[in-house]
N, C-alpha and C. Protein backbone atom coordinates (compact mmCIF):
# COMPACT_ATOMS: atom_id res chain seq x y z
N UNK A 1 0.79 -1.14 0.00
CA UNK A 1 0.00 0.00 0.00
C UNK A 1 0.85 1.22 0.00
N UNK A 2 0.23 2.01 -0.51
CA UNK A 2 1.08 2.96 -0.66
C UNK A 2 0.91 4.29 0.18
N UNK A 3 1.81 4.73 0.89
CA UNK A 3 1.66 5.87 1.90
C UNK A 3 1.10 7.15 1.28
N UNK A 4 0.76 8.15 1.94
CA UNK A 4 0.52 9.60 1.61
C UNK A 4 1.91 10.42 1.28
N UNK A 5 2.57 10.32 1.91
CA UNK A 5 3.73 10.64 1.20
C UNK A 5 4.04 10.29 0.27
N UNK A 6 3.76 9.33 -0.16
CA UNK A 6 4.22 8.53 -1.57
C UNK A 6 3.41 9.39 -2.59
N UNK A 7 2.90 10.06 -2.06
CA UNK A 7 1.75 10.23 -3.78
C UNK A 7 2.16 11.18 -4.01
N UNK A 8 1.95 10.98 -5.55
CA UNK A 8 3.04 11.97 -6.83
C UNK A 8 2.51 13.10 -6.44
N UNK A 9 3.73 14.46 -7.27
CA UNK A 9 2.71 15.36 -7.19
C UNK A 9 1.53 15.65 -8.06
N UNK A 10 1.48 15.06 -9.21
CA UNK A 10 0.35 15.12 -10.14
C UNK A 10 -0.82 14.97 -9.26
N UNK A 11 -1.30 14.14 -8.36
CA UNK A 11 -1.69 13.67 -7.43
C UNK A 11 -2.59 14.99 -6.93
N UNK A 12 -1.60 15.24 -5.95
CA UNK A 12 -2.27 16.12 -5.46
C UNK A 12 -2.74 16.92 -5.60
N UNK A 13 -2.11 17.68 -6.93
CA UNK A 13 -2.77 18.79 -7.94
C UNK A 13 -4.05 18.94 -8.15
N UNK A 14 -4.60 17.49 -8.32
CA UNK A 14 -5.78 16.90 -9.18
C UNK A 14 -6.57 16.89 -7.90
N UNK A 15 -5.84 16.13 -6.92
CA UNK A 15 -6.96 16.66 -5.79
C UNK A 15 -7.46 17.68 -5.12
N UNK A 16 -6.33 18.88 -5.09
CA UNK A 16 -6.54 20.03 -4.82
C UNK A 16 -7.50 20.99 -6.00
N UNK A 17 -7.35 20.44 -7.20
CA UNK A 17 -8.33 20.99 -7.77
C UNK A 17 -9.81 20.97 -7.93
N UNK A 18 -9.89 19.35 -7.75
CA UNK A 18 -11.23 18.97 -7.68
C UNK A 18 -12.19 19.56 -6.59
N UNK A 19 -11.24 19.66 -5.18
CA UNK A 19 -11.88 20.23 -4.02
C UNK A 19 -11.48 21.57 -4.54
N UNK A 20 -11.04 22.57 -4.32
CA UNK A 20 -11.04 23.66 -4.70
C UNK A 20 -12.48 24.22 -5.12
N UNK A 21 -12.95 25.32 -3.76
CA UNK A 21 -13.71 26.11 -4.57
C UNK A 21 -13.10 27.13 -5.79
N UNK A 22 -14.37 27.53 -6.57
CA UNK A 22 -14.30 28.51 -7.44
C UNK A 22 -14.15 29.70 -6.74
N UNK A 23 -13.08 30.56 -7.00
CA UNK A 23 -13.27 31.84 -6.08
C UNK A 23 -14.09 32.87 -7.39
N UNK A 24 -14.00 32.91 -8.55
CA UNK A 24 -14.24 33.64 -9.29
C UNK A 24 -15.89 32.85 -10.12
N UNK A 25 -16.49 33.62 -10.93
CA UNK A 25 -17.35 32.62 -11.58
C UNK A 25 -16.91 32.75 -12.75
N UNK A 26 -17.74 31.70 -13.51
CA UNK A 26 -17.05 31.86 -15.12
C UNK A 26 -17.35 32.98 -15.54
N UNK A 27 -16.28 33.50 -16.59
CA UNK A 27 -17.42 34.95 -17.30
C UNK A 27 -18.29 34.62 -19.03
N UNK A 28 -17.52 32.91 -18.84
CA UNK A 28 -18.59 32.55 -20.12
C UNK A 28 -19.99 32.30 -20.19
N UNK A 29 -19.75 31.80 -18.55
CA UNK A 29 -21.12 31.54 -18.12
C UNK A 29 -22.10 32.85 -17.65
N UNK A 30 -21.53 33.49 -16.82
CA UNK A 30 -22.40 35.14 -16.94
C UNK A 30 -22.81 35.42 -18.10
N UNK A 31 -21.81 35.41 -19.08
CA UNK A 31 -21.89 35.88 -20.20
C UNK A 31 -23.23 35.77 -20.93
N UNK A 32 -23.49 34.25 -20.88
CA UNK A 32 -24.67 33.31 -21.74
C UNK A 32 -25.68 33.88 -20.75
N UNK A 33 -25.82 34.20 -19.43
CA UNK A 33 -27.35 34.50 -18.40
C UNK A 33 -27.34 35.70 -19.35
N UNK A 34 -26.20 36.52 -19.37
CA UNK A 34 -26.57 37.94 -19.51
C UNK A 34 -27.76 37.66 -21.03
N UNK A 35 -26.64 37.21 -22.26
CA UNK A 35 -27.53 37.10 -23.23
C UNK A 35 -28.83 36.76 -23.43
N UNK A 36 -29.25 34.98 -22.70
CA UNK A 36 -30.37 34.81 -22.61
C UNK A 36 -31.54 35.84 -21.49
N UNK A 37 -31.06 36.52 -20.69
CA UNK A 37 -31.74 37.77 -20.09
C UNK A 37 -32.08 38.11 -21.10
N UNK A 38 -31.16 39.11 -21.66
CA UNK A 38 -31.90 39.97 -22.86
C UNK A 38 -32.86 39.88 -23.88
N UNK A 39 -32.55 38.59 -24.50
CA UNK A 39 -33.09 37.44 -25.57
C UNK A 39 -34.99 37.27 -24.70
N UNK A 40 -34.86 37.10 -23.32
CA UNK A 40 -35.99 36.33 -22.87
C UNK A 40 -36.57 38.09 -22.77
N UNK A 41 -36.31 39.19 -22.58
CA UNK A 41 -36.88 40.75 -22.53
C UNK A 41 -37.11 40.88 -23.70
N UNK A 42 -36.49 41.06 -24.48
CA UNK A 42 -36.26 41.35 -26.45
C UNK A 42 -37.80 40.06 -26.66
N UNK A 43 -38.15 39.02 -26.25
CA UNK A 43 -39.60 38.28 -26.66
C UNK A 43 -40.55 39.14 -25.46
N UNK A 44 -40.57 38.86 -24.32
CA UNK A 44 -41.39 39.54 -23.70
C UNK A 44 -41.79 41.23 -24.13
N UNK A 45 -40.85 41.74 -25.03
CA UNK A 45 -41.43 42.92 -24.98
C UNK A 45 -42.12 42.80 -26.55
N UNK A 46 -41.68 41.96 -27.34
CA UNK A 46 -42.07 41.36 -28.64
C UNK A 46 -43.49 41.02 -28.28
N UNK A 47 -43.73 40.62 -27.46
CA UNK A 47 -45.18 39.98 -27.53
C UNK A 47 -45.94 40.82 -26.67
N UNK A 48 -45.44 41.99 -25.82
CA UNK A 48 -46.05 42.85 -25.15
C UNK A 48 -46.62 43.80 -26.67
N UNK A 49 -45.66 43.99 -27.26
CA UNK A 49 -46.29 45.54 -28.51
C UNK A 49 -47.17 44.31 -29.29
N UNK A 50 -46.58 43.23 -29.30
CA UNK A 50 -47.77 42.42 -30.41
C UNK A 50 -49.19 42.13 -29.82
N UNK A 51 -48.89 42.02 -28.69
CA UNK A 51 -50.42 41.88 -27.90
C UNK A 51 -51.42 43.34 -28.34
N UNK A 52 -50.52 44.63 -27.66
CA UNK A 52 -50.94 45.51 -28.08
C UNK A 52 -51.75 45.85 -29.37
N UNK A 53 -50.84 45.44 -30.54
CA UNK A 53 -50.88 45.61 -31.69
C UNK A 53 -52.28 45.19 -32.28
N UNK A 54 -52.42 44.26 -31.55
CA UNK A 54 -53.95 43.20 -31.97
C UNK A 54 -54.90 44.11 -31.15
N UNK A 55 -54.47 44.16 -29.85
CA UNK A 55 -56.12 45.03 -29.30
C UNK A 55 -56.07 46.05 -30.20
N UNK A 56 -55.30 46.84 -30.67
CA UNK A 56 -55.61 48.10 -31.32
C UNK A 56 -56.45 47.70 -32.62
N UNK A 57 -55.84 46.70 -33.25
CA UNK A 57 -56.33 46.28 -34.67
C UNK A 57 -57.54 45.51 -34.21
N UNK A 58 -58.20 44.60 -33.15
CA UNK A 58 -59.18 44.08 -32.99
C UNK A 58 -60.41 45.12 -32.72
N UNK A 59 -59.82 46.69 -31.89
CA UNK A 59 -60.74 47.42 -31.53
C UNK A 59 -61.08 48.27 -32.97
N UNK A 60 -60.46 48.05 -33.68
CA UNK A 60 -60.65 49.50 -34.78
C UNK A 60 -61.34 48.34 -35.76
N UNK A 61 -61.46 47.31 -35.82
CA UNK A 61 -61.98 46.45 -36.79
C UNK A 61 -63.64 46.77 -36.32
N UNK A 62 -63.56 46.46 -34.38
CA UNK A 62 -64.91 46.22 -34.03
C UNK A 62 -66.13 47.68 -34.09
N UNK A 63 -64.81 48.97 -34.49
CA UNK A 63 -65.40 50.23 -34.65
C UNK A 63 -65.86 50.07 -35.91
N UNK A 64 -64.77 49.55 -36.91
CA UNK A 64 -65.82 49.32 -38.50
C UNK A 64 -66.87 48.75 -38.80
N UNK A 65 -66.59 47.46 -37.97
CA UNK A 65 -67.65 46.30 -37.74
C UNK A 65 -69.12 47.14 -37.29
N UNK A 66 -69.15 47.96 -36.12
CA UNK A 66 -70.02 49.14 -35.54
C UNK A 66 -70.62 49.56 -36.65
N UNK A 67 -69.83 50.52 -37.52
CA UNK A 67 -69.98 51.42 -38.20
C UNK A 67 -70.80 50.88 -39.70
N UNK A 68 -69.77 49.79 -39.69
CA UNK A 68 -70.92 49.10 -41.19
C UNK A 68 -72.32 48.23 -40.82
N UNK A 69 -72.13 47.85 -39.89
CA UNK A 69 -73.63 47.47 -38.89
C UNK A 69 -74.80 48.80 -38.63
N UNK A 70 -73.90 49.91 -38.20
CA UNK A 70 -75.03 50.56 -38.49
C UNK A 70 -75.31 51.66 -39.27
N UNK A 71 -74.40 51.61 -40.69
CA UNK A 71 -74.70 51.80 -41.65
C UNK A 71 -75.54 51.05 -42.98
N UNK A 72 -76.00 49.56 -42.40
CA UNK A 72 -76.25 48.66 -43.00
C UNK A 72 -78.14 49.08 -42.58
N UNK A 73 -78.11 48.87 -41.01
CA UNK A 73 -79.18 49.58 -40.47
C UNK A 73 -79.96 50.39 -41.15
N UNK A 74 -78.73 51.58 -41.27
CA UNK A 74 -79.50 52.66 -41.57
C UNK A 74 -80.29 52.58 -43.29
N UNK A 75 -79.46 51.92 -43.93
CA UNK A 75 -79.48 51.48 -45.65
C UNK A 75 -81.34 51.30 -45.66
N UNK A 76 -81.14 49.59 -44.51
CA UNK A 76 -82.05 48.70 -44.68
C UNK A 76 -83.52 49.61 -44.20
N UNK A 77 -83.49 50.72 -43.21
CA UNK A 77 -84.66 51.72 -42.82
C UNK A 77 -84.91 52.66 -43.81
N UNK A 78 -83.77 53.20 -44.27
CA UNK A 78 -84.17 53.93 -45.75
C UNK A 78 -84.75 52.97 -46.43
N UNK A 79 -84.55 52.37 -47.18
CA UNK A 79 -85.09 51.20 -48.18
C UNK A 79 -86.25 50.99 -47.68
N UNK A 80 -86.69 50.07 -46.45
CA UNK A 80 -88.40 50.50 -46.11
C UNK A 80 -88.80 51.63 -46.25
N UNK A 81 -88.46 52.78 -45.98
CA UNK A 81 -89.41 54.01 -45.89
C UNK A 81 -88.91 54.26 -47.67
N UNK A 82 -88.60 53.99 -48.18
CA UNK A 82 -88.60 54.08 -49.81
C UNK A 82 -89.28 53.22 -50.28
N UNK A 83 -89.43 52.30 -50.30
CA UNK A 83 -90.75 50.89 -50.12
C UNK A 83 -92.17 51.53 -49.80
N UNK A 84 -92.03 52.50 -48.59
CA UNK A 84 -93.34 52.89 -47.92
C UNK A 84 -93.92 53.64 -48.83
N UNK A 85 -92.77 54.58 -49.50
CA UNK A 85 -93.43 55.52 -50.01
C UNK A 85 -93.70 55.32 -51.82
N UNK A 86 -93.16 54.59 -52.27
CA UNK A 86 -93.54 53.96 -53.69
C UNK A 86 -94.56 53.02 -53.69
N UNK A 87 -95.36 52.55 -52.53
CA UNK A 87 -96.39 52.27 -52.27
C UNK A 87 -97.98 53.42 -52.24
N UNK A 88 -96.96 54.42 -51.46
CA UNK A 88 -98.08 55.20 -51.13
C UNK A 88 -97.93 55.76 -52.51
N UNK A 89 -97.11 56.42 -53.46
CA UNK A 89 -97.51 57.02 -54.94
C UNK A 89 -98.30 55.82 -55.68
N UNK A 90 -97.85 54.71 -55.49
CA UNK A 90 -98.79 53.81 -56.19
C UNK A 90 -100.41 53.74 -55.72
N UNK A 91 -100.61 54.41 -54.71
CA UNK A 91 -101.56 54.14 -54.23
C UNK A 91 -102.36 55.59 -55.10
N UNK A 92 -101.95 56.84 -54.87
CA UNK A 92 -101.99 57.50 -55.50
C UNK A 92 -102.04 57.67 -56.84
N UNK A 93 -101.53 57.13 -57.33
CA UNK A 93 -101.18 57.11 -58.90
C UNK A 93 -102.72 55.96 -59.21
N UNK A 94 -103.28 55.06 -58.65
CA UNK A 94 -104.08 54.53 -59.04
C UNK A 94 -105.73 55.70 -58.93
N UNK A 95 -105.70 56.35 -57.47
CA UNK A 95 -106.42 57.65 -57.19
C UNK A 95 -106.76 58.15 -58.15
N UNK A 96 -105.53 58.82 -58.63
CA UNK A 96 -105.20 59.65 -59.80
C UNK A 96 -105.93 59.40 -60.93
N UNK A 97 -105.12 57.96 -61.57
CA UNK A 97 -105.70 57.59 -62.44
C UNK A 97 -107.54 57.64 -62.55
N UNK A 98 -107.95 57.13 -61.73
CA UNK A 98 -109.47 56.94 -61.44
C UNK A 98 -110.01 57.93 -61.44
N UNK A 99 -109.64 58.73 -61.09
CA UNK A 99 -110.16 60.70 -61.05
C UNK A 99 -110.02 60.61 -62.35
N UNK A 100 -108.66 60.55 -62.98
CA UNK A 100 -108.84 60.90 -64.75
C UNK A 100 -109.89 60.38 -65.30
N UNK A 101 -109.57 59.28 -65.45
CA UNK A 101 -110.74 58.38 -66.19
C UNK A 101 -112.09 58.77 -66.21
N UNK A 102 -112.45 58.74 -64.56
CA UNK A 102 -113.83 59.35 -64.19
C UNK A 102 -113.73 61.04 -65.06
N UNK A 103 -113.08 61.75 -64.69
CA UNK A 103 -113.03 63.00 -65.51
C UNK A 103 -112.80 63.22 -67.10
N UNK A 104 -112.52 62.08 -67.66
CA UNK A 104 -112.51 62.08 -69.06
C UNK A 104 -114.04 61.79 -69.39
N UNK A 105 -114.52 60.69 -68.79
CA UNK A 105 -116.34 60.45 -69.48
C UNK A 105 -116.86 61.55 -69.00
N UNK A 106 -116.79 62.57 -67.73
CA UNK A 106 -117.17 63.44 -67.57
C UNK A 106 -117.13 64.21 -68.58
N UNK A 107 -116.07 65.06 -69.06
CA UNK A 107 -115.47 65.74 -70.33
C UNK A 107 -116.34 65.27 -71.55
N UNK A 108 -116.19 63.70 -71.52
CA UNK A 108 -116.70 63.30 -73.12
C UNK A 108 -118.33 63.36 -72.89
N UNK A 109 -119.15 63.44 -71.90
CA UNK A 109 -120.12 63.42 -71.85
C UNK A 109 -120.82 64.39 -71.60
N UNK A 110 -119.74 65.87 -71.14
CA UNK A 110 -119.75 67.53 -71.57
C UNK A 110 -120.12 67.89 -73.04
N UNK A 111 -119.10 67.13 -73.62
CA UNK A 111 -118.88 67.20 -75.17
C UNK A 111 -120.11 66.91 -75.86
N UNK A 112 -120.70 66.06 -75.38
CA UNK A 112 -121.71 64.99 -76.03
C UNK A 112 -122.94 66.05 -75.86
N UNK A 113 -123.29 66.88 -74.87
CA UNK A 113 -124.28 67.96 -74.23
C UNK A 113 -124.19 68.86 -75.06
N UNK A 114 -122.61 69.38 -75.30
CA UNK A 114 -122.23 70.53 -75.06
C UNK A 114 -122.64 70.57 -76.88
N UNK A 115 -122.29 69.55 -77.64
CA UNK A 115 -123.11 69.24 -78.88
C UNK A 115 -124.05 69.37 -79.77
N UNK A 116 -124.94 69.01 -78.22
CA UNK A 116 -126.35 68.47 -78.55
C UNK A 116 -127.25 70.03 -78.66
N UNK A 117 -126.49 70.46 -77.62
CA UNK A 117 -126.83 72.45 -77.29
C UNK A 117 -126.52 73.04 -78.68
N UNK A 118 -125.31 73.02 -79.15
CA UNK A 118 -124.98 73.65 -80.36
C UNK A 118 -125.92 73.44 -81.52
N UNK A 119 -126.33 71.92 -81.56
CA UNK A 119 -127.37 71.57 -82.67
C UNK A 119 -128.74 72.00 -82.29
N UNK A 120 -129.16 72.27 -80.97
CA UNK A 120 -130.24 72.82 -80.78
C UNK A 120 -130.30 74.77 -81.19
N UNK A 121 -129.46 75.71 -80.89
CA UNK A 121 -129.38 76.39 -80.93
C UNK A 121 -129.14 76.81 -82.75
N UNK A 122 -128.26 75.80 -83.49
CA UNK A 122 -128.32 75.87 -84.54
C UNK A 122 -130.09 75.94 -85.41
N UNK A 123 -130.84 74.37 -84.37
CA UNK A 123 -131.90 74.40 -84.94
C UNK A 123 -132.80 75.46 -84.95
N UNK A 124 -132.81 76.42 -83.79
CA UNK A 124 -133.63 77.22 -83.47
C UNK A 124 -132.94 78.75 -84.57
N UNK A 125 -132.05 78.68 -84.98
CA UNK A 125 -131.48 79.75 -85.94
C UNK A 125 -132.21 79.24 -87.18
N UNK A 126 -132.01 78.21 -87.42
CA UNK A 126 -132.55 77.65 -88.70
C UNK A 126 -134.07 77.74 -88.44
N UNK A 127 -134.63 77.43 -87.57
CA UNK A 127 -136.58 77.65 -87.58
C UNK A 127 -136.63 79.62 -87.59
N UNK A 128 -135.73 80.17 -87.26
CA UNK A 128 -136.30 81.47 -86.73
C UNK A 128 -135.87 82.21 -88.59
N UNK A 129 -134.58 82.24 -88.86
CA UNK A 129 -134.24 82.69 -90.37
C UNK A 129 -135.74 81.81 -91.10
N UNK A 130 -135.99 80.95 -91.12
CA UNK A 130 -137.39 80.44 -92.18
C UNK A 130 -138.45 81.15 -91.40
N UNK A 131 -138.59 81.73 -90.54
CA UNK A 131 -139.87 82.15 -90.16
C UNK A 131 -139.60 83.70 -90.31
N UNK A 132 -138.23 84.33 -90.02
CA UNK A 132 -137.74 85.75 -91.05
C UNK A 132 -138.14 85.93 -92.15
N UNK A 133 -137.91 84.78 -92.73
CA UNK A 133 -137.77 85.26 -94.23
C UNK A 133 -139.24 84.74 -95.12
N UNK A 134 -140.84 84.44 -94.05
CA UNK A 134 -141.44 84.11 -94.29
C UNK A 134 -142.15 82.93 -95.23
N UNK A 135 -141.09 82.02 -95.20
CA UNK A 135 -141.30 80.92 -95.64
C UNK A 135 -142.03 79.48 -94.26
N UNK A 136 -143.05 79.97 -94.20
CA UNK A 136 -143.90 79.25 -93.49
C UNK A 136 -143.80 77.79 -93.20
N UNK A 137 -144.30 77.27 -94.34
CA UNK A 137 -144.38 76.02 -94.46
C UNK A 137 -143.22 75.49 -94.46
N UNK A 138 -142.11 75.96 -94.94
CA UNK A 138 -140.58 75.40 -94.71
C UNK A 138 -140.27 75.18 -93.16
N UNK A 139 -140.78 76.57 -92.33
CA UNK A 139 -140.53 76.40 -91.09
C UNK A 139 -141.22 75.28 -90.25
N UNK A 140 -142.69 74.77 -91.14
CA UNK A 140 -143.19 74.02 -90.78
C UNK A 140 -142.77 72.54 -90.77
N UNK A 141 -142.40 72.51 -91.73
CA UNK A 141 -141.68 71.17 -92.40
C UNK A 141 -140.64 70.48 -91.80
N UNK A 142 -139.92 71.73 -91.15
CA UNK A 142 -138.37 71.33 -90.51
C UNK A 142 -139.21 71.29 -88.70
N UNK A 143 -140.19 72.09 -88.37
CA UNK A 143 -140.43 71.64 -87.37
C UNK A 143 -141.01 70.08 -87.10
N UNK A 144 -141.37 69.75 -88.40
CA UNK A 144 -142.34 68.38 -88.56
C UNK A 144 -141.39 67.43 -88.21
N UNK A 145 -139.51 67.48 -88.65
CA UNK A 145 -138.69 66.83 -88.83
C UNK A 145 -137.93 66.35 -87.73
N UNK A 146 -138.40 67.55 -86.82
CA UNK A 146 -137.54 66.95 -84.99
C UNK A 146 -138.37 66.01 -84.43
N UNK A 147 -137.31 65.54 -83.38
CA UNK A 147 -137.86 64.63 -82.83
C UNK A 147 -138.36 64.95 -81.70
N UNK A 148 -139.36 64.34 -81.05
CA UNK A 148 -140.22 64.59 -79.70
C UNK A 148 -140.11 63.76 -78.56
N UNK A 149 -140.00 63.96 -77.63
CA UNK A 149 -139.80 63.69 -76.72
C UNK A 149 -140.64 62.66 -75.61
N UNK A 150 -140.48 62.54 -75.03
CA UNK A 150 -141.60 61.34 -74.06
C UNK A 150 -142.92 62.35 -73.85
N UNK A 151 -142.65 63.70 -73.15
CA UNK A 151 -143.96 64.79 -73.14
C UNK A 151 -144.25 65.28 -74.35
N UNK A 152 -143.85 64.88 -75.22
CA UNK A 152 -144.51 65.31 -76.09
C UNK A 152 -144.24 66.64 -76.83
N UNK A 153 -143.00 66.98 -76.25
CA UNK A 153 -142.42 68.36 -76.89
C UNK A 153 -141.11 68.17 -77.36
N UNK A 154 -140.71 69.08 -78.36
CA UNK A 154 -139.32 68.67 -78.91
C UNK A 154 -138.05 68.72 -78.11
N UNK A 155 -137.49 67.29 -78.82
CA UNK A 155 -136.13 67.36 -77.82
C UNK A 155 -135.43 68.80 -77.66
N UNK A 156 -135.26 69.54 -78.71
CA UNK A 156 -134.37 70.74 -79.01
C UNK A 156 -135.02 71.44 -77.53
N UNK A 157 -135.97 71.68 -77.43
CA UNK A 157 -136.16 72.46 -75.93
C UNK A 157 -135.81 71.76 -75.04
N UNK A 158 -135.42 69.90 -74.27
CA UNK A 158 -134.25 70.12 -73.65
C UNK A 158 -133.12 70.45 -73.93
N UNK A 159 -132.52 70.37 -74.69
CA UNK A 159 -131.17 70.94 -75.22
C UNK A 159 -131.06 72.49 -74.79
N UNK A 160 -132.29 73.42 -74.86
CA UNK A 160 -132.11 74.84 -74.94
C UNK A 160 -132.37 75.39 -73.28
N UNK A 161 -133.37 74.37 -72.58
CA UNK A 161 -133.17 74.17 -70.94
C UNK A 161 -131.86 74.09 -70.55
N UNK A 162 -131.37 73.00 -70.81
CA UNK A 162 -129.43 72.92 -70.57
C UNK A 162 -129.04 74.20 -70.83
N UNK A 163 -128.64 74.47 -71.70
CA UNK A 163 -128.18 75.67 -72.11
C UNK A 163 -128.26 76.79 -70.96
N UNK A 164 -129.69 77.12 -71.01
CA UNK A 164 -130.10 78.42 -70.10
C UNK A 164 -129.58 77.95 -68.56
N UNK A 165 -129.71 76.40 -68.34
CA UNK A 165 -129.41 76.16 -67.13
C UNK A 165 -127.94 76.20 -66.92
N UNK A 166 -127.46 75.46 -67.71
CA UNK A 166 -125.60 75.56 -67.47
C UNK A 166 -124.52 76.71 -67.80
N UNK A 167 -125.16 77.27 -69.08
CA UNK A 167 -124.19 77.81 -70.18
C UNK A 167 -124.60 79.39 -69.83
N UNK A 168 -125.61 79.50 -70.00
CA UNK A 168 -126.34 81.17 -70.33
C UNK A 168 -125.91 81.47 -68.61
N UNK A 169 -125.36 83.11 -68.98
CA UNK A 169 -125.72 83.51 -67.65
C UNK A 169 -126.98 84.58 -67.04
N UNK A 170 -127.50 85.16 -66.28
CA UNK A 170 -128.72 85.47 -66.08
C UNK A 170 -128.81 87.08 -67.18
N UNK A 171 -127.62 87.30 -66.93
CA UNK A 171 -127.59 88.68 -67.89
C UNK A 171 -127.96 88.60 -69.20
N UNK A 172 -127.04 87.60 -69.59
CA UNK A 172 -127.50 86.95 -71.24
C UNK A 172 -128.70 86.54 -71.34
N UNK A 173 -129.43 85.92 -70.51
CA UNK A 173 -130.87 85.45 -70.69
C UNK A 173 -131.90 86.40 -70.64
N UNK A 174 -131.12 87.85 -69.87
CA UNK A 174 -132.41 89.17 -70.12
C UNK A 174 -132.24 89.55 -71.47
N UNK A 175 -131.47 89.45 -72.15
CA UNK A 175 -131.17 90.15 -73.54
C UNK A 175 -131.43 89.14 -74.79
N UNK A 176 -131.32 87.66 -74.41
CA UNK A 176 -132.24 86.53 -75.15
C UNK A 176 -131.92 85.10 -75.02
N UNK A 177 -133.54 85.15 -74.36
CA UNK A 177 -133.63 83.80 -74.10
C UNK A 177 -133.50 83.00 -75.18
N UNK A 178 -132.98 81.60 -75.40
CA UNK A 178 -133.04 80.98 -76.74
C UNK A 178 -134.70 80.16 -76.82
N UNK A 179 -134.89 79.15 -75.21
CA UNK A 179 -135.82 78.58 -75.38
C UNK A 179 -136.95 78.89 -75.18
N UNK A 180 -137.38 80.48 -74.58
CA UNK A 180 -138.48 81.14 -74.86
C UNK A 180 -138.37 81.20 -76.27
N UNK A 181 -137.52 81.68 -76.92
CA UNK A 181 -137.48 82.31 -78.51
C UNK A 181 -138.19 80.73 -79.27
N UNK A 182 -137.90 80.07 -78.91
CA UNK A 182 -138.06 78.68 -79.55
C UNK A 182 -139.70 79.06 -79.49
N UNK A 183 -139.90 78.47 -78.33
CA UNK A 183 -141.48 78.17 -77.83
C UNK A 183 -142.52 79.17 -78.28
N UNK A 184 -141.82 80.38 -78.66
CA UNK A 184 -142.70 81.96 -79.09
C UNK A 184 -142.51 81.25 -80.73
N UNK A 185 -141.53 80.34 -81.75
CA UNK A 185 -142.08 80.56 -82.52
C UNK A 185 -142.71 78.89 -83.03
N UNK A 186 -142.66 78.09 -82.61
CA UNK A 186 -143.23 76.81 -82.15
C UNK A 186 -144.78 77.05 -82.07
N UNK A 187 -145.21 78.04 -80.91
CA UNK A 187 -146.27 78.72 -81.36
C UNK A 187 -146.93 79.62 -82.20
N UNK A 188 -146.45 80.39 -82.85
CA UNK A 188 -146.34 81.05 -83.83
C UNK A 188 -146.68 80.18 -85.38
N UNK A 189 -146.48 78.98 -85.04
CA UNK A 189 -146.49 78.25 -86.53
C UNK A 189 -147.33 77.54 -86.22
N UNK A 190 -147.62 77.07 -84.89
CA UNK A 190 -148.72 75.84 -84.33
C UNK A 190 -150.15 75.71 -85.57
């Protein structure tokens, strides 16, 4: 066996080193904390602005999102009340129409009067010039030629009633009546 004295010095070197504290630390090893420190701040602050980054972009999306929601709103309430109201002209426009219509047979059935007056008043020019110009029996002849009525008197005196009733105004009728003038010579030839 071999004594303690005996042992080389390699020996002891190796043992003194192994026990040997570190008085110093490595500075390769600081070195690498320091880096990965930084490295692990440099992500934490990476994902701090990226976090950020998203609420900002999630909130300004949910303001558009807002904004086209209730601009979509507002579209879809216009559009009914534009609906409402191309209803209500249609509703109108049918009104309308129906007033015309009704006011055209009105018109055409003015026309149709307003006619029938002219040919009466014509007739009564034509009986009164033959009874001017003393041709009697002519006047007679053309009175023979109208037509008569359910009482028994010629249509041309309603026609000349209308007249005085619608057309003539009271002034004109002091200065001449048509369907007195008629009836004065109606009798006149009787």
């Amino acid at each position: 066996m071999s004594h303690p004295s005996q042992h080389k010095p390699e020996d002891s070197l190796q043992h003194a080193a192994e026990h040997e504290k570190p008085s110093k630390r490595n500075p390769v090893l600081f070195y690498l904390m320091i880096l990965f420190a930084v490295a692990f701040l440099l992500l934490l602050m990476s994902f701090l602005m990226q976090r950020r980054a998203n609420q900002e972009a999630m909130s300004h999306l949910e303001e558009t999102s807002n904004s086209a929601v209730e601009s979509l709103e507002n579209k879809l309430k216009e559009n009914e009340q534009l609906k409402a109201q191309v209803t209500q002209l249609e509703e109108e426009n049918q009104q309308l129409t129906s007033q015309l219509e009704e006011q055209s047979g009105q018109v055409a059935e003015s026309q149709d009067e307003l006619k029938q007056v002219v040919q009466a008043l014509t007739a009564l020019n034509t009986l009164r010039s033959l009874y001017n110009q003393g041709r009697y029996s002519d006047a007679r002849d053309f009175l023979a030629e109208q037509e008569l009525n359910a009482e028994n008197s010629y249509v041309i005196e309603d026609y000349l009633t209308l007249y005085n009733e619608t057309y003539a105004t009271p002034e004109e009728l002091e200065i001449y009546d048509p369907l007195a003038a008629w009836q004065q010579l109606v009798s006149w030839l009787g």
